[in-house]
Structure formats: structure tokens, C-alpha cells
C-alpha atoms as a PDB file:
ATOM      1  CA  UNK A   1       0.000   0.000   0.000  1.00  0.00           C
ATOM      2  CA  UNK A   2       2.566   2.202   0.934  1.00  0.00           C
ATOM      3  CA  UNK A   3       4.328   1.394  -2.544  1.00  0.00           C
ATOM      4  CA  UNK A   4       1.090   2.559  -4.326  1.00  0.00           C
ATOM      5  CA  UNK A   5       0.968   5.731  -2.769  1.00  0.00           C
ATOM      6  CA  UNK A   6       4.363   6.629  -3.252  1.00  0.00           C
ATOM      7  CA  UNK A   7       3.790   5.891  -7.240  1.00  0.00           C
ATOM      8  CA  UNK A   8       1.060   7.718  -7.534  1.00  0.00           C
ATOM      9  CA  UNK A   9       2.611  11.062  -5.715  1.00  0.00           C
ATOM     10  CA  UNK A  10       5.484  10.383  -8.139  1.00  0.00           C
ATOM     11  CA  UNK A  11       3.469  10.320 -10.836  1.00  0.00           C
ATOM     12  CA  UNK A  12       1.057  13.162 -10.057  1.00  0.00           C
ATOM     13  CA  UNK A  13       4.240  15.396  -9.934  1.00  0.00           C
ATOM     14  CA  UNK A  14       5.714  14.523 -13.138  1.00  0.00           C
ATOM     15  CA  UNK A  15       2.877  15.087 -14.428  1.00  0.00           C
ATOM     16  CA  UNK A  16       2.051  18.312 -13.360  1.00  0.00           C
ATOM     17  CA  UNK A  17       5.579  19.947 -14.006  1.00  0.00           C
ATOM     18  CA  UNK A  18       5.390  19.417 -17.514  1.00  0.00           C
ATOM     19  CA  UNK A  19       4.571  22.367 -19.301  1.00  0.00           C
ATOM     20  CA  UNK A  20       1.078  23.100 -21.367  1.00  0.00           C
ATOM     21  CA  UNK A  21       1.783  25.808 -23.852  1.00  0.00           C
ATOM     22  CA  UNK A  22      -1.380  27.666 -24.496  1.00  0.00           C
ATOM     23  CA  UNK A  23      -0.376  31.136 -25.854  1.00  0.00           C
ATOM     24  CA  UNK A  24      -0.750  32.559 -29.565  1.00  0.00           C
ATOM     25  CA  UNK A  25       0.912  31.250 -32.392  1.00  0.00           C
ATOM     26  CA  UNK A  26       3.912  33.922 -33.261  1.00  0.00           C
ATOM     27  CA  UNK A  27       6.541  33.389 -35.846  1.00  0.00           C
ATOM     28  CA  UNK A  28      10.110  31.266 -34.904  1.00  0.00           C
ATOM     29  CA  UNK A  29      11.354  31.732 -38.101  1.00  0.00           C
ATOM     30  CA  UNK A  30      11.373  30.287 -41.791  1.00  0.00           C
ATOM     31  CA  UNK A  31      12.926  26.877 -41.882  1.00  0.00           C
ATOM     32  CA  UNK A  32      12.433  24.291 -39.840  1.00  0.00           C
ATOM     33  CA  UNK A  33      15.816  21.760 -39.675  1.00  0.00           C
ATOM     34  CA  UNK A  34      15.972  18.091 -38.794  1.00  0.00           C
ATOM     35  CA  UNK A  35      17.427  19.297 -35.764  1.00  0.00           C
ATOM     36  CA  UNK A  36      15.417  22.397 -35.216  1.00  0.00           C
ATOM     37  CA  UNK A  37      12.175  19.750 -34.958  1.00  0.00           C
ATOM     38  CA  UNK A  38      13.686  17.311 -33.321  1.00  0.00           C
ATOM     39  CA  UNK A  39      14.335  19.594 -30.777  1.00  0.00           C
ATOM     40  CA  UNK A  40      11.140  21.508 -30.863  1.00  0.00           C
ATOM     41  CA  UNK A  41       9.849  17.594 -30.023  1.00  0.00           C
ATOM     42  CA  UNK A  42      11.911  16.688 -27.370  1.00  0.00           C
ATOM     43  CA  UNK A  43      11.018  19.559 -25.621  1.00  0.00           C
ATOM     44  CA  UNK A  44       7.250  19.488 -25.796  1.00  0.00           C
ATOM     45  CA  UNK A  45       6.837  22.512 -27.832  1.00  0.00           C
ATOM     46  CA  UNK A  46       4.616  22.341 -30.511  1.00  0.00           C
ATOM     47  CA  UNK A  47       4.822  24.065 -34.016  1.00  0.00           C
ATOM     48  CA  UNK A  48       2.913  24.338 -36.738  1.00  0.00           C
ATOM     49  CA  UNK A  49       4.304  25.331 -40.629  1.00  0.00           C
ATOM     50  CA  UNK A  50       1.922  27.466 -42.428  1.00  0.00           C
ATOM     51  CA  UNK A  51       2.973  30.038 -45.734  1.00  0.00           C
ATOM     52  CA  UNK A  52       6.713  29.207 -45.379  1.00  0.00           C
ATOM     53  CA  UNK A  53       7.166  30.422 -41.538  1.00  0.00           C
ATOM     54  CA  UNK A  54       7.401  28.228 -38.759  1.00  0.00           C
ATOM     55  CA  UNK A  55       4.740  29.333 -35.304  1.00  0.00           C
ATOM     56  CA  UNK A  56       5.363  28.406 -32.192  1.00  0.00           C
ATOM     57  CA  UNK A  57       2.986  29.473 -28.990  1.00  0.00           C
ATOM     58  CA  UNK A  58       3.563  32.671 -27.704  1.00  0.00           C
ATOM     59  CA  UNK A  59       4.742  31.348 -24.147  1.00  0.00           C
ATOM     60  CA  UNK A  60       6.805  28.757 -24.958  1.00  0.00           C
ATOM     61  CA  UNK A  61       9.243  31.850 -27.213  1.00  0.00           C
ATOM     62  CA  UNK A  62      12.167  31.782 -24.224  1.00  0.00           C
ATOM     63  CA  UNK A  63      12.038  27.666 -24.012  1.00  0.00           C
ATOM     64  CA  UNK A  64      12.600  27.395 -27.821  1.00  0.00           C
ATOM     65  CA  UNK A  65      15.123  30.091 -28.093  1.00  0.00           C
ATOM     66  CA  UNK A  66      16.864  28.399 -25.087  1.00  0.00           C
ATOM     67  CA  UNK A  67      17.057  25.100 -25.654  1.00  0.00           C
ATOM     68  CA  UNK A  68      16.990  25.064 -29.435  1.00  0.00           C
ATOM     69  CA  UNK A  69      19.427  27.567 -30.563  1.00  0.00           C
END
């Protein structure tokens, strides 16, 4: 029992640090590499590819710029 509880706490916080990116779609730039979406993936971040540009949410700007640049 004591087990169970444990896993579930574990899991409720992994869970809830993960981040939900909710803001506006603004523009990363206007190519998207292997790498660049690889990264973008790895990180959670989602993207969309619309008229050449790549969008990313609004919020999630810093994470991008940090971790994929």
C-alpha cells in the first residue's frame, strides 16, 4: 500500500511539471531543420508550418530560443 501511494505522488508530480503551452501562435522563423524539430519535439513545444514560416505558442518563445538555438 505504501508502494502505491508513493507511485502515484510520483506520478502526479511529473505530471504536473510538464509544461502546457497555451499562448498565440507567433513566428520562430522560416525553416524548420531536422534538428530544429527534433528539438522543438523533445522539448514538448509544438509548431505548426503554415505560408513558409514556422509558429510556435507565444509562451513557450524563451524555451525554444533556449534550448533550441
Amino acid at each position: 500500500m505504501k508502494k502505491m501511494m508513493i507511485m502515484l505522488v510520483i506520478t502526479a508530480t511529473l505530471s504536473a511539471c510538464q509544461p502546457n503551452y497555451t499562448g498565440k501562435y507567433i513566428v520562430w522563423g522560416n525553416t524548420l531543420s531536422e534538428n530544429n524539430k527534433e528539438c522543438l519535439k523533445d522539448n514538448q513545444i509544438p509548431y505548426k508550418k503554415e505560408n513558409g514560416n514556422v509558429y510556435i505558442p507565444e509562451d513557450a518563445f524563451d524555451a525554444a530560443i533556449n534550448t533550441c538555438s
